[in-house]
C-alpha atoms as a PDB file:
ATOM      1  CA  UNK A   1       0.000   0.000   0.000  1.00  0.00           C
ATOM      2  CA  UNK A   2       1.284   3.425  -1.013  1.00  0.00           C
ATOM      3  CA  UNK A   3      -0.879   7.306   0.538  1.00  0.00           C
ATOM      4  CA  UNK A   4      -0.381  10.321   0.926  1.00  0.00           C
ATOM      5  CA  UNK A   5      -3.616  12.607   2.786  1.00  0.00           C
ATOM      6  CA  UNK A   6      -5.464  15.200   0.800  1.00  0.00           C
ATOM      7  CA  UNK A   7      -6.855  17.151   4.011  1.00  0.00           C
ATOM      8  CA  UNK A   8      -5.420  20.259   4.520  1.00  0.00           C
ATOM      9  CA  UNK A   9      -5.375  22.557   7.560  1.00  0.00           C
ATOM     10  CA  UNK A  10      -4.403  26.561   8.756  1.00  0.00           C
ATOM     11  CA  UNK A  11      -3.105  27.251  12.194  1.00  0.00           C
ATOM     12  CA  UNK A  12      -6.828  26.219  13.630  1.00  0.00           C
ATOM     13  CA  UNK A  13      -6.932  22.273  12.628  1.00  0.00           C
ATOM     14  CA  UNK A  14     -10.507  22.468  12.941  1.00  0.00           C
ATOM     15  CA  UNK A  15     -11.316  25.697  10.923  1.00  0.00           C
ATOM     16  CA  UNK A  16     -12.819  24.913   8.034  1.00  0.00           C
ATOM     17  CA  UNK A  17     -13.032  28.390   6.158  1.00  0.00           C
ATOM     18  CA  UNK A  18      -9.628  29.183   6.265  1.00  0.00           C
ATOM     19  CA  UNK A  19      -7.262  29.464   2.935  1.00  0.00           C
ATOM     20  CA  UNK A  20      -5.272  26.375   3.748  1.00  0.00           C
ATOM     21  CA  UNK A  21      -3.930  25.571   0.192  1.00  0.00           C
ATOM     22  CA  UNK A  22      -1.749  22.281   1.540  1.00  0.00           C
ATOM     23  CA  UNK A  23       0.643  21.726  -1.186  1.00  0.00           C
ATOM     24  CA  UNK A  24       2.949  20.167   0.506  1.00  0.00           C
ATOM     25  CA  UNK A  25       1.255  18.664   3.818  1.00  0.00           C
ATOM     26  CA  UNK A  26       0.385  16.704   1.953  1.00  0.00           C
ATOM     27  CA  UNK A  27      -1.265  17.516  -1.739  1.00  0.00           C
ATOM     28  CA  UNK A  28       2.505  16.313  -2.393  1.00  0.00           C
ATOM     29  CA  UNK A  29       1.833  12.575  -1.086  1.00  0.00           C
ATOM     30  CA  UNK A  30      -1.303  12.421  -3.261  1.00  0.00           C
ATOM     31  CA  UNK A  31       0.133  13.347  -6.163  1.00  0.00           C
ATOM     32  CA  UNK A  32       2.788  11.285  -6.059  1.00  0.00           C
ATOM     33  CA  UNK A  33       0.709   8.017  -5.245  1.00  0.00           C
ATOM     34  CA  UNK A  34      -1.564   9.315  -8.185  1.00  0.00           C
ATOM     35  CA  UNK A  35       1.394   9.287 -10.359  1.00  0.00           C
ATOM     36  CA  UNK A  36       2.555   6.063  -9.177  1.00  0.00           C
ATOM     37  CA  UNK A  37      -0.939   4.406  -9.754  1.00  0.00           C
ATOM     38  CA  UNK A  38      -0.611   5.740 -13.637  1.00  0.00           C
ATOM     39  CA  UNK A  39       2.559   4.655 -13.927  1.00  0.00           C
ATOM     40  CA  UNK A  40       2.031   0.918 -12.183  1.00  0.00           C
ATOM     41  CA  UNK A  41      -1.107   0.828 -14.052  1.00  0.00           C
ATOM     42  CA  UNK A  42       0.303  -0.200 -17.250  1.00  0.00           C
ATOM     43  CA  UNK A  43       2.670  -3.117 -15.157  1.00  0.00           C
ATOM     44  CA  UNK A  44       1.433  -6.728 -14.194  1.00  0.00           C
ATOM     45  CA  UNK A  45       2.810  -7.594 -10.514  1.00  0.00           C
ATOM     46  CA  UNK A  46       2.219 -10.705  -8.643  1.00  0.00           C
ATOM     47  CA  UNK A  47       0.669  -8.620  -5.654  1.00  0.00           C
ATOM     48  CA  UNK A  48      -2.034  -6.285  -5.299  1.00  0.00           C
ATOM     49  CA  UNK A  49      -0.934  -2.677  -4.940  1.00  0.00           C
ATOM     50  CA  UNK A  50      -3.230  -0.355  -3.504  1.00  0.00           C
ATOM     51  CA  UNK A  51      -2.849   3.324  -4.222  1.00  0.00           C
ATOM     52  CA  UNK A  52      -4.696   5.142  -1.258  1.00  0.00           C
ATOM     53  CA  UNK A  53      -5.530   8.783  -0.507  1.00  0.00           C
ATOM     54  CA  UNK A  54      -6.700   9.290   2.677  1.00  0.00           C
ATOM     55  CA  UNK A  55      -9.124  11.985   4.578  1.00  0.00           C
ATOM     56  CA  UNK A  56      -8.786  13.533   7.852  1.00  0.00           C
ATOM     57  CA  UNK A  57      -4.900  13.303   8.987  1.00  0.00           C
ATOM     58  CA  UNK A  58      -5.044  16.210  10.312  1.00  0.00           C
ATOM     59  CA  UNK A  59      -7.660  16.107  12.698  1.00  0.00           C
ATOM     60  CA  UNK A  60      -6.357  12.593  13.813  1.00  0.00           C
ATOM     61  CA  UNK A  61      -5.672  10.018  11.321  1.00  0.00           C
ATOM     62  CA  UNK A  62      -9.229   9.141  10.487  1.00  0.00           C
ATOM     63  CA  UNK A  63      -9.329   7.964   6.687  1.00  0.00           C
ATOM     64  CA  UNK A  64      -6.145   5.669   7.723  1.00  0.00           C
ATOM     65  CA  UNK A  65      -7.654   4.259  10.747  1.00  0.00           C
ATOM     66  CA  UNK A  66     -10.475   3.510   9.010  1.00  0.00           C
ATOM     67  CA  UNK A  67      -8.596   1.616   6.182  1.00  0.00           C
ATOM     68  CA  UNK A  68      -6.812  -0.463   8.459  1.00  0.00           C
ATOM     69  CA  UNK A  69      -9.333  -1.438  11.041  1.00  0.00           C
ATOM     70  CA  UNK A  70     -11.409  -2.778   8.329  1.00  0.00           C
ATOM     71  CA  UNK A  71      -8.717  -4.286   6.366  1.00  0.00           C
ATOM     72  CA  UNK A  72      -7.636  -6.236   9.681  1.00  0.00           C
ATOM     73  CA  UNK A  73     -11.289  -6.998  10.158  1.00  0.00           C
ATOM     74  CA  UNK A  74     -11.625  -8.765   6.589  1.00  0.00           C
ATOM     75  CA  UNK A  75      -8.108 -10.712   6.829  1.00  0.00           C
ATOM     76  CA  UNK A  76      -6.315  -8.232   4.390  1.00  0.00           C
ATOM     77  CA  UNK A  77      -2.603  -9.721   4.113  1.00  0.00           C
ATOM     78  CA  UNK A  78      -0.923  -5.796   4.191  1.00  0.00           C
ATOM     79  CA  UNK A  79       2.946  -7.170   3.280  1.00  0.00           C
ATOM     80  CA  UNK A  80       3.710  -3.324   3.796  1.00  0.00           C
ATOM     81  CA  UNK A  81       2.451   0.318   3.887  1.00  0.00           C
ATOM     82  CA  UNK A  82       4.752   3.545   2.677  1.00  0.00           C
ATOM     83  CA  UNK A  83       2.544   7.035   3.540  1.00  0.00           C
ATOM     84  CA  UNK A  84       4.243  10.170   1.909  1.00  0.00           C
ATOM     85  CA  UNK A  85       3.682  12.918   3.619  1.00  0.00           C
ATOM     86  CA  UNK A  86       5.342  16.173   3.273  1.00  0.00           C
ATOM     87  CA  UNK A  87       7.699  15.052   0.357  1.00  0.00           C
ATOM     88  CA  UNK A  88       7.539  18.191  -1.697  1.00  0.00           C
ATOM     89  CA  UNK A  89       9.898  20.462  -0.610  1.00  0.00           C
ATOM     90  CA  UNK A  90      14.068  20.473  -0.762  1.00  0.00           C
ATOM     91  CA  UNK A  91      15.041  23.297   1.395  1.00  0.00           C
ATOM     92  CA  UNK A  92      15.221  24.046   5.033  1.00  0.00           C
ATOM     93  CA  UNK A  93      13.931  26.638   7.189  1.00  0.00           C
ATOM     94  CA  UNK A  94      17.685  27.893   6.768  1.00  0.00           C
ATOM     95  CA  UNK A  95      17.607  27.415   3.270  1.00  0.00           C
ATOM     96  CA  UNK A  96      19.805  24.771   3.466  1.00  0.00           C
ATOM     97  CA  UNK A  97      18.990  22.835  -0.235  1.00  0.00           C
ATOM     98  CA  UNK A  98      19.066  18.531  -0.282  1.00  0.00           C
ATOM     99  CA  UNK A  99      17.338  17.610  -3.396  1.00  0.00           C
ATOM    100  CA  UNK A 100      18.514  13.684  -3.132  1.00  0.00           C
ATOM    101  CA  UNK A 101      17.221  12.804   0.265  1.00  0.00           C
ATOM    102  CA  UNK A 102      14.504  11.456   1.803  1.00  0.00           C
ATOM    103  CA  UNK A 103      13.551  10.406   5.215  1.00  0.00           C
ATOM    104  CA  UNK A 104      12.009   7.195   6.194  1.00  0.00           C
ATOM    105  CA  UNK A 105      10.630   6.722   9.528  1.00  0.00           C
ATOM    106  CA  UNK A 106      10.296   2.959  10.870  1.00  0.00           C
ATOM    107  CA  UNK A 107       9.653   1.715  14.313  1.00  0.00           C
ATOM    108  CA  UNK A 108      11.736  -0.929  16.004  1.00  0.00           C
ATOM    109  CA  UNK A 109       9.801  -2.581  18.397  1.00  0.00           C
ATOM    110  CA  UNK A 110       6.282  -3.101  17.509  1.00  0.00           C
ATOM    111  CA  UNK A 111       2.938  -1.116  18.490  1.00  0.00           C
ATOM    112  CA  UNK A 112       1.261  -4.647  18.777  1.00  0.00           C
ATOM    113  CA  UNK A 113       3.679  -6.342  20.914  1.00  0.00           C
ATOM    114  CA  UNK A 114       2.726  -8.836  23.784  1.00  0.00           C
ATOM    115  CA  UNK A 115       4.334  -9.190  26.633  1.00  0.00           C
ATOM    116  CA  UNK A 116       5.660 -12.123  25.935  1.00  0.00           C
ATOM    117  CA  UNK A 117       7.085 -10.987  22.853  1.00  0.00           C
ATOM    118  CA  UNK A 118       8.237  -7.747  24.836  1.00  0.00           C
ATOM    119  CA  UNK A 119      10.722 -10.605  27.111  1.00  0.00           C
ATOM    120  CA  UNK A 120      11.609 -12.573  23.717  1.00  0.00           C
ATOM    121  CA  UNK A 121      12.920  -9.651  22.333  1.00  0.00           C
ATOM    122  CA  UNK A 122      14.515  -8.475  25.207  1.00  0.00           C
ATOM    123  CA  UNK A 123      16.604 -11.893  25.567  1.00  0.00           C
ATOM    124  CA  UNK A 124      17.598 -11.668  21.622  1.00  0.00           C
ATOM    125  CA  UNK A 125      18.021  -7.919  21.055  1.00  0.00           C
ATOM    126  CA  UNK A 126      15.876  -7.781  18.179  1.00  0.00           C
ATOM    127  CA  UNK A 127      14.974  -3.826  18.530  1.00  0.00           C
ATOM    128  CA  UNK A 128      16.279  -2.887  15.301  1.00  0.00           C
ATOM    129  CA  UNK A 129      14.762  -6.239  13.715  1.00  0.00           C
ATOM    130  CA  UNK A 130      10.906  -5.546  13.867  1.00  0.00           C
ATOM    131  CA  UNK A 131       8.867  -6.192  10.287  1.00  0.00           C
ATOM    132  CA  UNK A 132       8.553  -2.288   9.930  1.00  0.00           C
ATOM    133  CA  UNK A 133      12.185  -1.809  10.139  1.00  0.00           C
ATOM    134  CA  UNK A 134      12.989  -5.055   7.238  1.00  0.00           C
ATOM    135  CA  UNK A 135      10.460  -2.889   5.214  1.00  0.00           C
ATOM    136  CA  UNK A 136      12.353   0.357   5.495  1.00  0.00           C
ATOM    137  CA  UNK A 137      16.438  -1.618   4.765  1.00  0.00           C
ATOM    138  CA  UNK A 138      14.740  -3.022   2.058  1.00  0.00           C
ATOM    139  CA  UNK A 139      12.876   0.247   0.648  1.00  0.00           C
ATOM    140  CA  UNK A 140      16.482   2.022   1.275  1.00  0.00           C
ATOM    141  CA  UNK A 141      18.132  -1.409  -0.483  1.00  0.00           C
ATOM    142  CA  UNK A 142      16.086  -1.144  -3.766  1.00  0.00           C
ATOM    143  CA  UNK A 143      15.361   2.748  -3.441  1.00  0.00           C
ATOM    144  CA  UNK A 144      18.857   3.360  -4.164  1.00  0.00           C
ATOM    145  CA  UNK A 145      20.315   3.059  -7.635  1.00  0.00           C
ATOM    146  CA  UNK A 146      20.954   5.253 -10.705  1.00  0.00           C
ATOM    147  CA  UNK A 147      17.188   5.408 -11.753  1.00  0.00           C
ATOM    148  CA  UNK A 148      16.139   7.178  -8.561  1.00  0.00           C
ATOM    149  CA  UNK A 149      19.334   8.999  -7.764  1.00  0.00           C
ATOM    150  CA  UNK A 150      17.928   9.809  -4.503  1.00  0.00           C
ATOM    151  CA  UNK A 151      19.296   8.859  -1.294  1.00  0.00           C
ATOM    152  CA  UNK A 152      17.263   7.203   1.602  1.00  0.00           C
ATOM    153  CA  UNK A 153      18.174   8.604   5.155  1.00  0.00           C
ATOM    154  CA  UNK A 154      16.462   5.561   7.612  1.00  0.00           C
ATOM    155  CA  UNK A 155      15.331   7.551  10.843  1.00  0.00           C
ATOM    156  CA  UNK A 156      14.952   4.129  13.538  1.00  0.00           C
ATOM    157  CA  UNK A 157      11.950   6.254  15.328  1.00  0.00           C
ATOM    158  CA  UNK A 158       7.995   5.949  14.432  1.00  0.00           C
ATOM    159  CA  UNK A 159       7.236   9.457  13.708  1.00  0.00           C
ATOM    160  CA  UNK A 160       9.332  13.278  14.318  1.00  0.00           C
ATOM    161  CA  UNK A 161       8.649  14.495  17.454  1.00  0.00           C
ATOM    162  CA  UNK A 162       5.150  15.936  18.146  1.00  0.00           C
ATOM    163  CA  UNK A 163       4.281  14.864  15.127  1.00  0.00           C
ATOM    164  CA  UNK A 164       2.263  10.997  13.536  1.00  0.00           C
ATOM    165  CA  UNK A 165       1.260   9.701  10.241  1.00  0.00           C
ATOM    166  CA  UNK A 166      -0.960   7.373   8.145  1.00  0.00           C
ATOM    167  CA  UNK A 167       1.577   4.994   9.240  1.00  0.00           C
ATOM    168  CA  UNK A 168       0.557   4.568  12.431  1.00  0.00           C
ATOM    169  CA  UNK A 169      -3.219   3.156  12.101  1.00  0.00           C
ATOM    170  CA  UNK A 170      -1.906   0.588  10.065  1.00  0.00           C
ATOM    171  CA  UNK A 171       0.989  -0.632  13.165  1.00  0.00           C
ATOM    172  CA  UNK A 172      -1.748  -0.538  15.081  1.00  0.00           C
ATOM    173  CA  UNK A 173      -3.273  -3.471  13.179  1.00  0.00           C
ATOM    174  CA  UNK A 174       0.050  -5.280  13.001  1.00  0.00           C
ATOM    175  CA  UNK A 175       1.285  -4.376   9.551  1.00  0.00           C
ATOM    176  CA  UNK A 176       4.551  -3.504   8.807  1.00  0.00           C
ATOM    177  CA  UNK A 177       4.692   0.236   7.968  1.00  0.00           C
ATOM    178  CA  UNK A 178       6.526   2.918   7.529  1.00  0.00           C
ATOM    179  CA  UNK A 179       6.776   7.219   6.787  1.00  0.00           C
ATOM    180  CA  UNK A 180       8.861   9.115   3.882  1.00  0.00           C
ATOM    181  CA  UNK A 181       8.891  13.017   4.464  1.00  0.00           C
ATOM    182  CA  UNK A 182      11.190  15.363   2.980  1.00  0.00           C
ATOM    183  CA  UNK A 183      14.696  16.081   4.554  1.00  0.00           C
ATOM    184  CA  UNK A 184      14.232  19.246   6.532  1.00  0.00           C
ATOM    185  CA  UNK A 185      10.707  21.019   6.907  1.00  0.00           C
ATOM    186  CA  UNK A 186       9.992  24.324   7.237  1.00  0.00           C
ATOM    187  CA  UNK A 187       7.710  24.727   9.986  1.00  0.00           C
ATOM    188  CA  UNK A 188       6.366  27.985   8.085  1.00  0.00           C
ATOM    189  CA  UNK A 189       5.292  26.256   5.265  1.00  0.00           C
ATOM    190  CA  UNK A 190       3.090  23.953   7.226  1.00  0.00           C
ATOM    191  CA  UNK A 191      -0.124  24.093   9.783  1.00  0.00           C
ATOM    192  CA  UNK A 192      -0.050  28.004   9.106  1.00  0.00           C
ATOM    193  CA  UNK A 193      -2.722  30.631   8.461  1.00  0.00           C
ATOM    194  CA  UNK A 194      -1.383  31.970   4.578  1.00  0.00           C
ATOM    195  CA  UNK A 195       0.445  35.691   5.703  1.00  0.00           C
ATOM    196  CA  UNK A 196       3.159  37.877   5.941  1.00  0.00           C
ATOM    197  CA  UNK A 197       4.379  38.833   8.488  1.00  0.00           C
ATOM    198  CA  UNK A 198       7.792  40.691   8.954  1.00  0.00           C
ATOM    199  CA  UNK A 199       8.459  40.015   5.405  1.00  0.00           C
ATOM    200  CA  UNK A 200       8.485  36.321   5.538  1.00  0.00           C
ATOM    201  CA  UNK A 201       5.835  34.409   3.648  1.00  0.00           C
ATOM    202  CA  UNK A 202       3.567  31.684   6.073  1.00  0.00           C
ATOM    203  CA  UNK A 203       1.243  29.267   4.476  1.00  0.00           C
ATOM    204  CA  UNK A 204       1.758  25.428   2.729  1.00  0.00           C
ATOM    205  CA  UNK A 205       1.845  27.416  -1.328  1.00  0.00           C
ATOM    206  CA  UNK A 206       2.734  25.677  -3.873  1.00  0.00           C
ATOM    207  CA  UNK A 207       5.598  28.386  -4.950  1.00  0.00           C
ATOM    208  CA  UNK A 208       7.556  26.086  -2.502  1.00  0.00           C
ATOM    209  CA  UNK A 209       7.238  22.994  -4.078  1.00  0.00           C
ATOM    210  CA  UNK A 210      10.040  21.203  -5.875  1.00  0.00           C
ATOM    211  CA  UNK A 211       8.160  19.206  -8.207  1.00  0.00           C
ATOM    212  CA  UNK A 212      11.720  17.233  -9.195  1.00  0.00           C
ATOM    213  CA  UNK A 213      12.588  16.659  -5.841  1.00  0.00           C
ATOM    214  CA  UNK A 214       8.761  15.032  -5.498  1.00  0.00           C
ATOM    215  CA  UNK A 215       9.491  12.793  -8.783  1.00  0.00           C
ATOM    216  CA  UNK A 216      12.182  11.642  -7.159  1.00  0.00           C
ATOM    217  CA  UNK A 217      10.897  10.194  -3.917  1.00  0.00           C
ATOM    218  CA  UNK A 218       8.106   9.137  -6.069  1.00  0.00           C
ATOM    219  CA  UNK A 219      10.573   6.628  -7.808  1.00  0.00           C
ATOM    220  CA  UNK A 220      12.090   5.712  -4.611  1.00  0.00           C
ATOM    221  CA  UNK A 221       8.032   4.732  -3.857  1.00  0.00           C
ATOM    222  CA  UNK A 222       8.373   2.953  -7.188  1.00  0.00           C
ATOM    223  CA  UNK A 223      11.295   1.052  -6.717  1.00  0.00           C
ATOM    224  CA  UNK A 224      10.059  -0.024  -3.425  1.00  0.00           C
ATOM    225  CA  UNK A 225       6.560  -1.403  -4.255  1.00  0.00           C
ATOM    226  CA  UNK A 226       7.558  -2.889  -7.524  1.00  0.00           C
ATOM    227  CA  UNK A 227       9.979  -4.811  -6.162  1.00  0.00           C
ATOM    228  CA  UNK A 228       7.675  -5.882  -3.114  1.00  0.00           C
ATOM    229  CA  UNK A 229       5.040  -6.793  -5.656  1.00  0.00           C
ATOM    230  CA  UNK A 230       7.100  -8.801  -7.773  1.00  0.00           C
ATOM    231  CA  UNK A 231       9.129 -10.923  -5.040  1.00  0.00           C
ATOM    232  CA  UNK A 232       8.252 -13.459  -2.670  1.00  0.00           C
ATOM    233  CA  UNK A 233       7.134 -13.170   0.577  1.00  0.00           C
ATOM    234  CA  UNK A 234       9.404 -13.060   3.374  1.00  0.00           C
ATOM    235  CA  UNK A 235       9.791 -16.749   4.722  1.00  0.00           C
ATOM    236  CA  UNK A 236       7.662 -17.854   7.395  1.00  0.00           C
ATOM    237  CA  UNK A 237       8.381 -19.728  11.198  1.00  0.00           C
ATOM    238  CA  UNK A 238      11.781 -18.527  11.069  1.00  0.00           C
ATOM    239  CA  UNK A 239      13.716 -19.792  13.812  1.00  0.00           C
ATOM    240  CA  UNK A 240      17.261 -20.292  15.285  1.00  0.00           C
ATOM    241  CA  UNK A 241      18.440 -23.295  16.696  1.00  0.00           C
ATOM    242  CA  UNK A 242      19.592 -22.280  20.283  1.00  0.00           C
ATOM    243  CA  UNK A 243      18.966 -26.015  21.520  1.00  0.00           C
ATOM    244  CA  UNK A 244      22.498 -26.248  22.576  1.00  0.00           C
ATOM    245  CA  UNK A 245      25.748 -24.458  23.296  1.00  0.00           C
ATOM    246  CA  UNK A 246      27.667 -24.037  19.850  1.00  0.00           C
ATOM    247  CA  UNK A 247      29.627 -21.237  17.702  1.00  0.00           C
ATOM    248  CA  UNK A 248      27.601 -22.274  14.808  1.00  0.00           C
ATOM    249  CA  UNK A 249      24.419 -20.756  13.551  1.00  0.00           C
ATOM    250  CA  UNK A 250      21.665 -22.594  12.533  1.00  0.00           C
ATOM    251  CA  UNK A 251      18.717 -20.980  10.747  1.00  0.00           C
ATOM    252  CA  UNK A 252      15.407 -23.011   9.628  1.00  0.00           C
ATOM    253  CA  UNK A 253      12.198 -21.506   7.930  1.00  0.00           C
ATOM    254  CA  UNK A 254       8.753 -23.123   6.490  1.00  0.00           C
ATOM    255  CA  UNK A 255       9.025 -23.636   2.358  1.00  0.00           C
ATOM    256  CA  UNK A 256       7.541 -20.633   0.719  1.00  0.00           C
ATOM    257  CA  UNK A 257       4.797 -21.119  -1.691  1.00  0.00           C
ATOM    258  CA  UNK A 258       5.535 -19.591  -5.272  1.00  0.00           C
ATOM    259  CA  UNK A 259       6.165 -21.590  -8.245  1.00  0.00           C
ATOM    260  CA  UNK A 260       8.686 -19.455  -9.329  1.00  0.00           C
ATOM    261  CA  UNK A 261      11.013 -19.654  -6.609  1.00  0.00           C
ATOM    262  CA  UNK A 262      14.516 -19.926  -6.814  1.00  0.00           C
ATOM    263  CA  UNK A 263      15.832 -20.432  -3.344  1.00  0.00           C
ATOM    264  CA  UNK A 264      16.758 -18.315  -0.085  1.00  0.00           C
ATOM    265  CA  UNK A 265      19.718 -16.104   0.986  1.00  0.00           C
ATOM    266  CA  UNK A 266      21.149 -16.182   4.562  1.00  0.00           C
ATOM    267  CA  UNK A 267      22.064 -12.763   5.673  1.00  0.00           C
ATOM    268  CA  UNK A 268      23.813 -11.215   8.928  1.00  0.00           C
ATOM    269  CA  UNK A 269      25.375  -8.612  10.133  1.00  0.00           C
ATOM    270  CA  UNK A 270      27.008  -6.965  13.346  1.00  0.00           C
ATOM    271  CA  UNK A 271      24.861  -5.985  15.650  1.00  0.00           C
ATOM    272  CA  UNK A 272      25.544  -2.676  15.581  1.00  0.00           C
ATOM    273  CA  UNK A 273      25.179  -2.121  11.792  1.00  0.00           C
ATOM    274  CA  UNK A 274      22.253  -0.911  10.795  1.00  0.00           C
ATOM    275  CA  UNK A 275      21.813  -2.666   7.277  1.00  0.00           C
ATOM    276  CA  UNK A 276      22.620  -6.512   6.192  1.00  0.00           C
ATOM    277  CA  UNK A 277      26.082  -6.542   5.206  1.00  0.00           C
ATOM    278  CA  UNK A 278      26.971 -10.409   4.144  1.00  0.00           C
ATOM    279  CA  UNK A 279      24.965 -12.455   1.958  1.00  0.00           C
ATOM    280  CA  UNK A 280      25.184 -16.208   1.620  1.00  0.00           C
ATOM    281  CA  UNK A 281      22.578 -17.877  -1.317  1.00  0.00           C
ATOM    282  CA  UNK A 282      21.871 -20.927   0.165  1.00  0.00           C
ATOM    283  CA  UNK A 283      20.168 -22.893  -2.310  1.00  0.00           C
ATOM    284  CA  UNK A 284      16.485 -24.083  -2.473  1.00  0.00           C
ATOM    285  CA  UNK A 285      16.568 -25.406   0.987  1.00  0.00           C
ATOM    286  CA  UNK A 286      14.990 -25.036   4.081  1.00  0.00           C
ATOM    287  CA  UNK A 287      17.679 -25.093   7.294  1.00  0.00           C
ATOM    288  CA  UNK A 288      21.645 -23.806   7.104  1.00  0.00           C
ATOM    289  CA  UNK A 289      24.295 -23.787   9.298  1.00  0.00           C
ATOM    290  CA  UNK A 290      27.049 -21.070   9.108  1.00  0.00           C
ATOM    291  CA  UNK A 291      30.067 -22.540  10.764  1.00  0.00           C
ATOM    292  CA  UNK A 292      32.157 -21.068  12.995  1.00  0.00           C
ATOM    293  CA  UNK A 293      29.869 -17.587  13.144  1.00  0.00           C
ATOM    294  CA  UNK A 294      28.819 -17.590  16.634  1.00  0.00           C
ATOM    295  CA  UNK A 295      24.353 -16.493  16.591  1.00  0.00           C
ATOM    296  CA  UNK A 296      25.718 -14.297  20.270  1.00  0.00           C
ATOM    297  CA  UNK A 297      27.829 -12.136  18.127  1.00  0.00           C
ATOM    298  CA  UNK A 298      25.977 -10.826  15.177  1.00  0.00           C
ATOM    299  CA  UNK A 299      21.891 -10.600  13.632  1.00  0.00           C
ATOM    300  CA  UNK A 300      20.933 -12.994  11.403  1.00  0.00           C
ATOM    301  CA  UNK A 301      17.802 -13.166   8.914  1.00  0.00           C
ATOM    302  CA  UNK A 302      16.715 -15.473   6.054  1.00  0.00           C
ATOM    303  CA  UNK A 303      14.918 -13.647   2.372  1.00  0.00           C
ATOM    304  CA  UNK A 304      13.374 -15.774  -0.447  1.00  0.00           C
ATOM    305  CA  UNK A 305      14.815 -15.241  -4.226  1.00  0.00           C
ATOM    306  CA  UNK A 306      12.990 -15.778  -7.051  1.00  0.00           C
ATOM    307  CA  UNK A 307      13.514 -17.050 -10.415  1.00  0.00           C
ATOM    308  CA  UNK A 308      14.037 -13.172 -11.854  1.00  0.00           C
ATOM    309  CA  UNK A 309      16.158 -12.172  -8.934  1.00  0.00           C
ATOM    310  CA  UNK A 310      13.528 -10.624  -6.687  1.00  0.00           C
ATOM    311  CA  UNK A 311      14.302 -10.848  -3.392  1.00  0.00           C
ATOM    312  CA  UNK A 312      11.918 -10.407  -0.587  1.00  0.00           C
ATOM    313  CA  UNK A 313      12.027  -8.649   2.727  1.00  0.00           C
ATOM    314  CA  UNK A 314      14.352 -10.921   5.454  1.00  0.00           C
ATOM    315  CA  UNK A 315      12.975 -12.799   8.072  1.00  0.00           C
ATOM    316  CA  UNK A 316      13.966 -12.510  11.131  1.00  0.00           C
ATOM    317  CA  UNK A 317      14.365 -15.570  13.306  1.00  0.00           C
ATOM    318  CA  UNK A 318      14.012 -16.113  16.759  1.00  0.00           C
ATOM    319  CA  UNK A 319      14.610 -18.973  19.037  1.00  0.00           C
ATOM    320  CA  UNK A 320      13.146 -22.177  18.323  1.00  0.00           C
ATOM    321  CA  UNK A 321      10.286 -23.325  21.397  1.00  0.00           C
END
């Protein structure tokens, strides 16, 4: 699922009358899931992509929350959710210009953990390993290349400060999820009656959109849900043999389901790194053991390949019962 909002709002989020014009909070995120869903339109994927503009951010998420109670209510398989909101605009407050960056918010630990999951984590350190954060490496993974030219700047927090998204309603439900917004905002340009005062223009125009800079995280959008659409799923009942006392690692998964698979990729990294750095391809199997890398010292995940060299989100494993 790709949204952006088309509410807009003044200084007053619940005056109505107001000029509030909203170009880039967030007539930017529409337009660039419109533009997406013309683009995609004339693609075949092996997922459903849904192209979503949503009412109501402003006064507190409603169109979202709607959307993903009632796709959690009918059993809606959401692999992944990317809102864009406030993605139109380049330059600071200080003028500061970054037309090749965007930020992507992602949580670590997730809004629907139990408690029990809450002390599983805990023993295994899997903060940074959460299904919201595998979406955002691998939007940041396939976002990245010469077609885009844009760079994606992963922010390991849910939302800015003060601030919350489309995202959210849907990690409510479960589903992995995450936020792009533009690389600095300018707090003027946003959630302000249109003015000017001592000679500085207020108000969300559109004189201060940069429509190439909203192209571009557009493709990174792209790049993101065509490749989720086209690959397979992220294995399922991922585990890690902790049964005994070794410097080994042994990974196992459940067999995923496309006919077009090619096989699986074991990937780890420090702990401290904040993207996969080491890849293994594995084969068409279902359990491997990396010798002599010790499962205390470093993360380690498992992603399905296809026959066309899609490659889907990793899985992260935990400890077998």
């Amino acid at each position: 699922m790709v949204s952006g909002h088309y509410d807009s709002r003044c200084t007053d989020v619940l005056n109505f009358t107001c000029d509030a014009p909203g170009a880039d909070d967030d007539a930017s995120g529409v337009a660039a899931a419109l533009e997406l869903a013309r683009v995609m339109a004339k693609r075949r994927f092996d997922a459903t992509i849904v192209f979503m503009a949503v009412a109501g951010e402003e006064q507190g998420l409603f169109g979202s929350t709607f959307f993903a109670s009632q796709a959690k209510a009918q059993g809606m398989d959401v692999e992944g959710m990317f809102t864009n909101d406030i993605i139109g605009s380049s330059t600071s407050d200080k003028g500061r210009r970054d037309p090749f960056t965007v930020r992507l918010f992602s949580e670590g630990v997730p809004t629907t953990e139990t408690p029990a999951q809450a002390a599983l984590r805990q023993s295994i350190g899997g903060e940074n390993d959460g299904p919201s954060r595998q979406l955002a490496r691998y939007a940041k993974e396939v976002g990245e290349n010469s077609a885009t030219g844009m760079h994606v700047r992963l922010v390991w927090r849910r939302d800015r400060y003060l601030r919350g998204g489309d995202q959210i309603p849907f990690l409510q439900q479960g589903y992995p999820a995450a936020r792009f917004t533009e690389p600095a905002e300018n707090f003027a340009h946003q959630h302000q009656n249109v003015r000017v005062e001592n000679g500085q223009q207020f108000g969300d125009l559109l004189q201060f959109v940069d429509f190439a800079y909203t192209a571009g995280v557009a493709r990174v959008n792209g790049a993101a849900l065509a490749n989720l659409a086209w690959a397979p799923t992220a294995p399922e009942e991922a585990k890690i043999d902790t049964t005994q006392l070794t410097n080994d690692t042994t990974v196992t998964w459940k067999a995923n389901p496309e006919p077009d698979l090619a096989g699986y990729e074991v990937v780890w990294r420090e702990s401290t790194d904040a993207l996969w750095t080491h890849t293994i391809p594995v084969g068409n199997v279902t359990s491997y053991t990396i010798p002599d890398l010790s499962k205390d010292n470093v993360q380690v995940g498992v992603r399905a390949v296809d026959r066309d060299g899609y490659r889907s989100p990793v899985a992260f494993p935990v400890p077998q019962p």
